[in-house]
Protein backbone atom coordinates (compact mmCIF):
# COMPACT_ATOMS: atom_id res chain seq x y z
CA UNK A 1 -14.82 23.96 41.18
CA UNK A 2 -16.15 25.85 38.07
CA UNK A 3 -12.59 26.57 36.38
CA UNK A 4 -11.64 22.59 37.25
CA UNK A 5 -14.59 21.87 34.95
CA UNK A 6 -13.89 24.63 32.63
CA UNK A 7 -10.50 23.58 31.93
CA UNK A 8 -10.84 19.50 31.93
CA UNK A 9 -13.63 19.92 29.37
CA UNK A 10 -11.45 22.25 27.51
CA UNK A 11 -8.13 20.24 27.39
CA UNK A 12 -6.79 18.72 24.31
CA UNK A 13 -6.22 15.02 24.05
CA UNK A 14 -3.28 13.54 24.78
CA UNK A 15 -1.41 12.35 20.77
CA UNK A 16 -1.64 9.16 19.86
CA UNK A 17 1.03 6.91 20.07
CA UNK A 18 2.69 5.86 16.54
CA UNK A 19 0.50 2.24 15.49
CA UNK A 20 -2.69 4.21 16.82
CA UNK A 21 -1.86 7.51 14.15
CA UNK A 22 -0.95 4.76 11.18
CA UNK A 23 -4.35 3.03 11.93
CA UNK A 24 -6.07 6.03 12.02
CA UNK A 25 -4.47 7.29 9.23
CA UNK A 26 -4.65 4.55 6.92
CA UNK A 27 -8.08 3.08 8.06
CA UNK A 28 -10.42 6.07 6.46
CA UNK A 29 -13.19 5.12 4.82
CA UNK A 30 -14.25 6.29 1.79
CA UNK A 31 -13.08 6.69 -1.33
CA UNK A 32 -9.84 7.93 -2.69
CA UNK A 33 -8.41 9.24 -5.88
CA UNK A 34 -5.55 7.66 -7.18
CA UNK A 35 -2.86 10.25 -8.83
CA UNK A 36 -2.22 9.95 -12.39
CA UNK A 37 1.31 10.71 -12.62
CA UNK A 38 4.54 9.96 -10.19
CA UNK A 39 7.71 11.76 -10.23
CA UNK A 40 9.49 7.89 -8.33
CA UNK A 41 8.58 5.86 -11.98
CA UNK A 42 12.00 5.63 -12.59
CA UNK A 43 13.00 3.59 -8.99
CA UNK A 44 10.73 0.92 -10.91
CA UNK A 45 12.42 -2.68 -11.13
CA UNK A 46 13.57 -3.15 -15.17
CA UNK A 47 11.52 -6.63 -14.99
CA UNK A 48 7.95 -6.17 -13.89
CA UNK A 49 6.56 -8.84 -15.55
CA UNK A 50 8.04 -12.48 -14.02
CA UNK A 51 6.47 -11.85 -10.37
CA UNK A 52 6.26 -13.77 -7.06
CA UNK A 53 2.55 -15.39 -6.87
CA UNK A 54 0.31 -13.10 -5.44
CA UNK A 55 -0.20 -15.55 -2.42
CA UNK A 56 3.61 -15.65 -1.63
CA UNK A 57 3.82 -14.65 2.31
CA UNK A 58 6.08 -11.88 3.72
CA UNK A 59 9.76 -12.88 3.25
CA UNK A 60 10.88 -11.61 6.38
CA UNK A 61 7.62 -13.03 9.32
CA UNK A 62 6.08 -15.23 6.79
CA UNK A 63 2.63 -13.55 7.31
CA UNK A 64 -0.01 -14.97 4.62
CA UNK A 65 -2.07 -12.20 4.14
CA UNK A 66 -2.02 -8.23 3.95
CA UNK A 67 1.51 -8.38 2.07
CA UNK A 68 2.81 -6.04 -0.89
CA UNK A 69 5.24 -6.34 -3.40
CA UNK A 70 8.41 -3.72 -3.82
CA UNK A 71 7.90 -2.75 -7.39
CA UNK A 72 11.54 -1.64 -7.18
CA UNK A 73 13.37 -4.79 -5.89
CA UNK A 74 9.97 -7.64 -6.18
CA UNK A 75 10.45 -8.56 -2.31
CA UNK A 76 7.09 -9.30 -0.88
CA UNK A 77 6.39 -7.73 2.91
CA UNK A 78 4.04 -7.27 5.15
CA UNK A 79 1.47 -4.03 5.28
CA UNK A 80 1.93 -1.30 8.21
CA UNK A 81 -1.59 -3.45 9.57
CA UNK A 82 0.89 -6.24 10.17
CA UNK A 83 4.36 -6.00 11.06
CA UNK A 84 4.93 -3.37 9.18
CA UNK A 85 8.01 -4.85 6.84
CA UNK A 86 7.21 -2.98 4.10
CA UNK A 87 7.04 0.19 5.60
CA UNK A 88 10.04 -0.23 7.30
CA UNK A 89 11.72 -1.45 3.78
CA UNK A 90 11.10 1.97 2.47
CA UNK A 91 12.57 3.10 5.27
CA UNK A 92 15.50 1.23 4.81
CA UNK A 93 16.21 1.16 1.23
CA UNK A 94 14.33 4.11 -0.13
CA UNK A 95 12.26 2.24 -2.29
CA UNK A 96 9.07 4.02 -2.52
CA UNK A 97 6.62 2.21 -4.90
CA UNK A 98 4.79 -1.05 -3.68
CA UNK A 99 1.88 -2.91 -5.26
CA UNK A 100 -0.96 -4.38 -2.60
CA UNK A 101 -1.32 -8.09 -2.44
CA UNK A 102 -4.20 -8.24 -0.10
CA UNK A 103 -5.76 -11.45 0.03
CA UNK A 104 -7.98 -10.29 2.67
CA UNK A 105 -12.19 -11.12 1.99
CA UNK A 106 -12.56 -7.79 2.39
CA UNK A 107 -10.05 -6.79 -0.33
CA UNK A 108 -10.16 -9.56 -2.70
CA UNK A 109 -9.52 -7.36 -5.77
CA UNK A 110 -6.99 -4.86 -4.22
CA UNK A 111 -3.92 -4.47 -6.73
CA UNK A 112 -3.13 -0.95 -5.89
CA UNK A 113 -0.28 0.62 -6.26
CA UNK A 114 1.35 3.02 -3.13
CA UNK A 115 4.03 5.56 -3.64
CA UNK A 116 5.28 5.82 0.05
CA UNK A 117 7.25 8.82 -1.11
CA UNK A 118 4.37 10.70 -2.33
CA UNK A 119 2.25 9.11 0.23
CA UNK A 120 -0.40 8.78 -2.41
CA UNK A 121 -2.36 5.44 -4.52
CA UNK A 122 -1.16 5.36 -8.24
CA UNK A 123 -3.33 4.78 -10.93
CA UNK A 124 -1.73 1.68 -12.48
CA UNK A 125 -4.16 1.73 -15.24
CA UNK A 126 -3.62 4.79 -16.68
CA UNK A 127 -0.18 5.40 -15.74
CA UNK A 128 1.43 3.89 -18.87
CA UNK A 129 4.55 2.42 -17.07
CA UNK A 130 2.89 0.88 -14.28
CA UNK A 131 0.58 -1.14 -16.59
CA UNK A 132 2.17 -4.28 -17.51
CA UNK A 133 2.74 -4.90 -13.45
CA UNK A 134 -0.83 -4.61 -12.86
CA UNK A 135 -1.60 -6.89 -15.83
CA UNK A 136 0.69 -8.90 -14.61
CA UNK A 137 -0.21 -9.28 -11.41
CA UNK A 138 -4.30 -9.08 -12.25
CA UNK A 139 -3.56 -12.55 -14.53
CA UNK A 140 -1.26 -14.05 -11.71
CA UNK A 141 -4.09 -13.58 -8.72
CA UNK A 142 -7.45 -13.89 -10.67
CA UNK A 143 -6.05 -16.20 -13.78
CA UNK A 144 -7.37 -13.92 -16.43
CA UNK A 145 -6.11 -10.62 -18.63
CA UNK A 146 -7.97 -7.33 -16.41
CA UNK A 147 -11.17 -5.18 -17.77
CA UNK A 148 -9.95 -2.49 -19.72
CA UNK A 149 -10.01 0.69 -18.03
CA UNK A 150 -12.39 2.88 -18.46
CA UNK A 151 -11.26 6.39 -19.51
């Protein structure tokens, strides 16, 4: 009876399945550094400046909220806390750099950038070629040019 209790106390849990890892993955709290540089800034689309309305819904489920915007092609999906369209457009096409259009209350000033392929937030304020989409997109959402980063 001892080694039953020795070795149920002592097993490892069973691995998550896939949604359960994501969420657990993506759902730390905390805060994060963004990285400074990307080796993918040149997968960026030539025309970063006309963009779909921050408010546009996912092109392919037509889910409001939660949805980012391909900074390679300007399609706007859903997050991986969705249905996962953007995720799955990486997948598909390879494009690796998205910037978030979270409308959720909780995220009201989101804007950041994700680099799928170096699995890793971008700076869009310092990184010189990622600036005029966050300008961009900062006037589009909140009607007005964005603080100036502080350095």
């Amino acid at each position: 009876m001892a080694n039953k209790a020795t070795s149920s106390s002592s097993s490892q849990p069973e691995a998550a399945d896939d949604e359960t890892q994501d969420w657990i993955l993506g759902a730390g709290s905390g805060w994060v550094e963004a990285r400074t540089s990307c080796d993918h800034l040149n997968s960026l689309s030539s025309d970063l400046v006309h963009l779909p309305n921050p408010y546009t819904p996912c092109s392919r489920c037509e889910n409001p909220v939660e949805n980012w915007l391909c900074l390679c092609c300007k399609e706007v999906l859903c997050s991986r806390f969705v249905n996962r369209h953007m995720l799955m457009h990486h997948q598909q096409t390879g494009h690796c750099l998205a910037l978030s259009y979270s409308s959720n209350l909780w995220k009201n000033s989101d804007l950041s950038v994700w680099c799928f392929c170096c699995e890793a937030y971008l700076d869009a304020q310092i990184i010189l070629q990622l600036r005029p989409v966050h300008q961009a997109a900062y006037i589009l959402k909140f009607g007005e040019a964005p603080p100036l980063p502080q350095l």
